[in-house]
C-alpha atoms as a PDB file:
ATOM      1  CA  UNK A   1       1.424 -17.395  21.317  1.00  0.00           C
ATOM      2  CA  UNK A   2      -1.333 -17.027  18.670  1.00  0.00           C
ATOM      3  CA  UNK A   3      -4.928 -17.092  20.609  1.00  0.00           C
ATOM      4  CA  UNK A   4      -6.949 -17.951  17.720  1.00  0.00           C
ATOM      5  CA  UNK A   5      -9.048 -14.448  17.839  1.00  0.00           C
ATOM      6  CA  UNK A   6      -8.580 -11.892  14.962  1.00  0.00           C
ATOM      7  CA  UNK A   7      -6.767  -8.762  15.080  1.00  0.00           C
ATOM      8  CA  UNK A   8      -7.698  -5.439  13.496  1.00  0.00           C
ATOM      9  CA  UNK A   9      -4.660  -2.826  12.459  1.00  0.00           C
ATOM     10  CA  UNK A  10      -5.002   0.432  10.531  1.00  0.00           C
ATOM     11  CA  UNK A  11      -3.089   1.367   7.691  1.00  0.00           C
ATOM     12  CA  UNK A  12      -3.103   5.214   6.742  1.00  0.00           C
ATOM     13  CA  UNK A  13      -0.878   6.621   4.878  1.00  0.00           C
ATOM     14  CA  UNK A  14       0.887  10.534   4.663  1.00  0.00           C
ATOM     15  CA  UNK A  15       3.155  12.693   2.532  1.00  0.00           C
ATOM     16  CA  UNK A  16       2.551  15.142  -0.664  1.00  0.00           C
ATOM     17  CA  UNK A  17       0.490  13.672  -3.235  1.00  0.00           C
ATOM     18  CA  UNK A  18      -0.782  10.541  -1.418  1.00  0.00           C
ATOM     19  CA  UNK A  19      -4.266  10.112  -2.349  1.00  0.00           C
ATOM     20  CA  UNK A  20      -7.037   7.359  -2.357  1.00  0.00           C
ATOM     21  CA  UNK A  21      -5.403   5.460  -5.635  1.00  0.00           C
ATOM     22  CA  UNK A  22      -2.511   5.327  -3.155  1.00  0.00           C
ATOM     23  CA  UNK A  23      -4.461   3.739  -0.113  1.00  0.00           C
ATOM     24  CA  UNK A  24      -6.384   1.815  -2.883  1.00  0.00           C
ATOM     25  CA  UNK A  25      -2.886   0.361  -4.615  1.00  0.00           C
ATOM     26  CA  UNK A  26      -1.663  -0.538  -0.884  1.00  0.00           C
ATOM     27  CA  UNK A  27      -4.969  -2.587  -0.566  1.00  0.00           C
ATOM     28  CA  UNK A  28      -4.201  -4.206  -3.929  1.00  0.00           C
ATOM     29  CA  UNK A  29      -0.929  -5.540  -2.697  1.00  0.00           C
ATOM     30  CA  UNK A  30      -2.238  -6.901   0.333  1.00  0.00           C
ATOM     31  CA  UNK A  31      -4.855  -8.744  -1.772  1.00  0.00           C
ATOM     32  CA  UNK A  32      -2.321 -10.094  -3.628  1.00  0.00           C
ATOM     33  CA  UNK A  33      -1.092 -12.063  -0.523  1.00  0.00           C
ATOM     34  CA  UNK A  34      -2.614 -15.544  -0.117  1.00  0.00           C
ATOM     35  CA  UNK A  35      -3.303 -15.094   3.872  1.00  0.00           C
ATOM     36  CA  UNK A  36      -4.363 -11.600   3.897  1.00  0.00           C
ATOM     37  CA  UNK A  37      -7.138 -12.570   0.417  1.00  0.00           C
ATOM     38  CA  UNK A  38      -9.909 -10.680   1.900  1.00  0.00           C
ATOM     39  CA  UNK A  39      -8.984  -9.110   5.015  1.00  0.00           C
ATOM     40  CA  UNK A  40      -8.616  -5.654   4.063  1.00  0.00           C
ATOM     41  CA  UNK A  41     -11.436  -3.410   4.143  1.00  0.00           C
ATOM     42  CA  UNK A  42     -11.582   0.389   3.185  1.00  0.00           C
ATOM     43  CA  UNK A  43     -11.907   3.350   5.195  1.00  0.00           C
ATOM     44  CA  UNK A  44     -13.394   6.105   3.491  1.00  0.00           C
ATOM     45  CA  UNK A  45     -12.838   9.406   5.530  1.00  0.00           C
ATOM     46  CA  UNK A  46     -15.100  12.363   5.954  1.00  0.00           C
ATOM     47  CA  UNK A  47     -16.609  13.950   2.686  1.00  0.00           C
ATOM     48  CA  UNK A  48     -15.609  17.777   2.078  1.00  0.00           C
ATOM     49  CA  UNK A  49     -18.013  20.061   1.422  1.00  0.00           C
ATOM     50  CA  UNK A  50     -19.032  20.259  -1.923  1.00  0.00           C
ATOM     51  CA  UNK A  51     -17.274  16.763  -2.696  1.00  0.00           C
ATOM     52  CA  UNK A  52     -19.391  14.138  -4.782  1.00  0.00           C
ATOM     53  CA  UNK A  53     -17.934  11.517  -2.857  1.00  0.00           C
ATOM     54  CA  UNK A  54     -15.711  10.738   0.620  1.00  0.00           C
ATOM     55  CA  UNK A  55     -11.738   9.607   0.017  1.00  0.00           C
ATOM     56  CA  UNK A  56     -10.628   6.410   1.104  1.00  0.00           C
ATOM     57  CA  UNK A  57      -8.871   7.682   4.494  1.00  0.00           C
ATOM     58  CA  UNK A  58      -7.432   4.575   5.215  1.00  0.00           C
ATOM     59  CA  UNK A  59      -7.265   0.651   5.724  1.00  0.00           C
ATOM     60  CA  UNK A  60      -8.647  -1.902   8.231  1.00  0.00           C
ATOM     61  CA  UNK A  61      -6.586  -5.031   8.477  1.00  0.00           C
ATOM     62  CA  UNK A  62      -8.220  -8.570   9.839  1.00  0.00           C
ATOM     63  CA  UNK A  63      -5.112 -10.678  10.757  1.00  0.00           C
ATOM     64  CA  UNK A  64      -6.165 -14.221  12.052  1.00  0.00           C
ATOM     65  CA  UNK A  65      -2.653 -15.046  12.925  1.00  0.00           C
ATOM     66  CA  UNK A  66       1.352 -13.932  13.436  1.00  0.00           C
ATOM     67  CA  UNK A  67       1.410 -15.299  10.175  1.00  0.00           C
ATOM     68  CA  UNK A  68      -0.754 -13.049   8.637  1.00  0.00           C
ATOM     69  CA  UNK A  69       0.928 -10.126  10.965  1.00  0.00           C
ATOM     70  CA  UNK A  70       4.396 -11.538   9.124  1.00  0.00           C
ATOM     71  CA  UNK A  71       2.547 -11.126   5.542  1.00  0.00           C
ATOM     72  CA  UNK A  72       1.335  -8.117   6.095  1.00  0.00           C
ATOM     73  CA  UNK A  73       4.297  -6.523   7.405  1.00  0.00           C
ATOM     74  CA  UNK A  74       5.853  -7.479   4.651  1.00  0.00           C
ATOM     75  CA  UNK A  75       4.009  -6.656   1.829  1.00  0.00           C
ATOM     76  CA  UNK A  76       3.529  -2.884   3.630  1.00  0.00           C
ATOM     77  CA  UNK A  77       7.445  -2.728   3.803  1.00  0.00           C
ATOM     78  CA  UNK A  78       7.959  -3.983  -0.068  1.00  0.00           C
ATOM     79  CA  UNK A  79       5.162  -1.003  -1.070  1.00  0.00           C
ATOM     80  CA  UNK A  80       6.988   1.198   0.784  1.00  0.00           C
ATOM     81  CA  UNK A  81      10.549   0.409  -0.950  1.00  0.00           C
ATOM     82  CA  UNK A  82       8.797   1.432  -4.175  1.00  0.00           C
ATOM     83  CA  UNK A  83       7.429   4.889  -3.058  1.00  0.00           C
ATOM     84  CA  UNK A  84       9.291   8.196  -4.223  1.00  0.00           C
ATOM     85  CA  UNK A  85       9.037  10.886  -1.894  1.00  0.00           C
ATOM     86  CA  UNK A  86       8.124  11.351   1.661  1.00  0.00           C
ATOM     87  CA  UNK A  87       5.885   8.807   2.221  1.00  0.00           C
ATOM     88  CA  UNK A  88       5.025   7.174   4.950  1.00  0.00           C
ATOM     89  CA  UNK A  89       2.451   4.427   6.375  1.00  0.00           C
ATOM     90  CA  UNK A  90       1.442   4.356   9.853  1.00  0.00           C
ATOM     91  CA  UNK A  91       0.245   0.913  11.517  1.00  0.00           C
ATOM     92  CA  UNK A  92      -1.471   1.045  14.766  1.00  0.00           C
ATOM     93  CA  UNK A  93      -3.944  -0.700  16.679  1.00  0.00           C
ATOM     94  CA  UNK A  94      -7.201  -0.161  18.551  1.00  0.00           C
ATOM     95  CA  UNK A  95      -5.760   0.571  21.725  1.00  0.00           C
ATOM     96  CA  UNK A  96      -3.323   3.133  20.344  1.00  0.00           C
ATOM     97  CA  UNK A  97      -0.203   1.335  19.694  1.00  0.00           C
ATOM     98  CA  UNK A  98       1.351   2.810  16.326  1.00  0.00           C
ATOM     99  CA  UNK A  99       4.185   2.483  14.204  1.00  0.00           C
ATOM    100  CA  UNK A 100       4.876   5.000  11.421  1.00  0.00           C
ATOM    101  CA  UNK A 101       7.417   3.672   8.592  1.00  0.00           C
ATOM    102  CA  UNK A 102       9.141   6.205   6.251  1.00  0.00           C
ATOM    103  CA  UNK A 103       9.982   4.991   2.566  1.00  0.00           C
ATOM    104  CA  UNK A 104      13.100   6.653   2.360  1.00  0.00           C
ATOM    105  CA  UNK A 105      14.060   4.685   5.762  1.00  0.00           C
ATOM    106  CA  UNK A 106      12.903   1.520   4.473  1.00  0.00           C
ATOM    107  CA  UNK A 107      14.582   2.477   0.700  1.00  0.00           C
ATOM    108  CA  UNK A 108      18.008   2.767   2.596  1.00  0.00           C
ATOM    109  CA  UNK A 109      17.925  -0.216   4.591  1.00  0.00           C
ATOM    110  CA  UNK A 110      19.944  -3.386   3.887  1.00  0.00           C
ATOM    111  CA  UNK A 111      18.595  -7.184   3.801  1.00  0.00           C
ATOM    112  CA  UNK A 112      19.856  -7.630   7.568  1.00  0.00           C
ATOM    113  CA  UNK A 113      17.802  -4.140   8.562  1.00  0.00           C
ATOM    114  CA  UNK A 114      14.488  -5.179   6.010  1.00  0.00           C
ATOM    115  CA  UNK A 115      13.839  -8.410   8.263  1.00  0.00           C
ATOM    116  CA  UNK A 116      14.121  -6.522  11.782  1.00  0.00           C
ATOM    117  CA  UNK A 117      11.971  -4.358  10.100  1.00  0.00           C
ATOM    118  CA  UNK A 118       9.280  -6.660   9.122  1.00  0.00           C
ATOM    119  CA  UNK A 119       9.437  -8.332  12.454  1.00  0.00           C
ATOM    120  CA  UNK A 120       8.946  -4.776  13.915  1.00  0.00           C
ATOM    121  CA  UNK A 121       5.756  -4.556  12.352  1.00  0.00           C
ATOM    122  CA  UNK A 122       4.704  -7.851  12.680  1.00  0.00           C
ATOM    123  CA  UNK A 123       5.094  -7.626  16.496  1.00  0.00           C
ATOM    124  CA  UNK A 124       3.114  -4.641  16.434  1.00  0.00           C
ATOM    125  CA  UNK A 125       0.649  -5.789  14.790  1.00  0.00           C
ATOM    126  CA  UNK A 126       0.356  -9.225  16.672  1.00  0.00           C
ATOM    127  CA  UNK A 127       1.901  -8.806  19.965  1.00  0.00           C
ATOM    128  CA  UNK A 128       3.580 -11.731  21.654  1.00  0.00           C
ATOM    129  CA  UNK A 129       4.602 -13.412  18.056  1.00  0.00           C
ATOM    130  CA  UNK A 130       7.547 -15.826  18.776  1.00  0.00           C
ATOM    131  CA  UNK A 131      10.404 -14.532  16.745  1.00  0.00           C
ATOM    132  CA  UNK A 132       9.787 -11.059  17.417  1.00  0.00           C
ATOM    133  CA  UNK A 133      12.477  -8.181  16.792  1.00  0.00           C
ATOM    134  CA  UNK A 134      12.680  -4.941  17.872  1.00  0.00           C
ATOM    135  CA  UNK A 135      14.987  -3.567  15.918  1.00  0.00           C
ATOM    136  CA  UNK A 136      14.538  -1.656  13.061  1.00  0.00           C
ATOM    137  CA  UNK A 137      15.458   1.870  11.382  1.00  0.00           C
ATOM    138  CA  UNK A 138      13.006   2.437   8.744  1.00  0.00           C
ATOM    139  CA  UNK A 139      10.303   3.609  11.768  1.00  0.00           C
ATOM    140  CA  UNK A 140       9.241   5.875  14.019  1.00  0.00           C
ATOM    141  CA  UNK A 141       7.549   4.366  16.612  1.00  0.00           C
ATOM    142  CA  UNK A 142       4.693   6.829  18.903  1.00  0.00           C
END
């Protein structure tokens, strides 16, 4: 049941080579997305020594409904499906619930395994969303 109150979820993202044109691409997509227009928001990390400037670190996602928890899980699962390498993009929320998807997990899955996936996330991200599924292989849930 969708309570009419925003949600917040994190996107950061790991493996060799990511950098903040990757986080920044990622936040591009989700722009693209009618529903998410202007929810995403970047987190720049801490700034090295020396450095002119802090990285982006990461992504803060407004979600006003399961909807938007649906759009964004699947726009994060489509980026991932294009990603070479071991990359991955962890999801989690304020009070510590994460969810860290792999791109080669998400590369190998079939349609069937793409839409458990997405519901995954979107669950996650929006809990109690009718339609929810658990299942799912391209994760690691913490």
């Amino acid at each position: 049941m969708e309570d009419g109150m925003s949600r917040i979820v994190a996107l950061s993202m790991d493996g060799l080579g990511i950098g903040s044109e990757d986080v920044a691409g990622l936040a591009a997509w989700l722009d693209t997305e009618d529903t998410l227009r202007g929810c995403t928001r970047r987190v720049l990390g801490t700034m090295p020594e020396g450095a002119l400037g802090a990285d982006l670190a990461q992504l803060a996602v407004s979600l006003g409904s399961g909807g938007a928890a649906t759009a964004m899980a699947s726009v994060v699962v489509a980026w991932l499906r294009r990603r070479v390498g071991a990359v991955s993009v962890r999801v989690s929320r304020p009070d510590g619930s994460a969810l860290e998807l792999r791109a080669d997990r998400v590369r190998a899955l079939d349609a069937a395994g793409l839409r458990a996936q997405v519901d995954q996330l979107a669950a996650l991200a929006w809990p109690g969303r009718a339609g929810q599924n658990t299942a799912g292989d391209g994760h690691e849930p913490t």
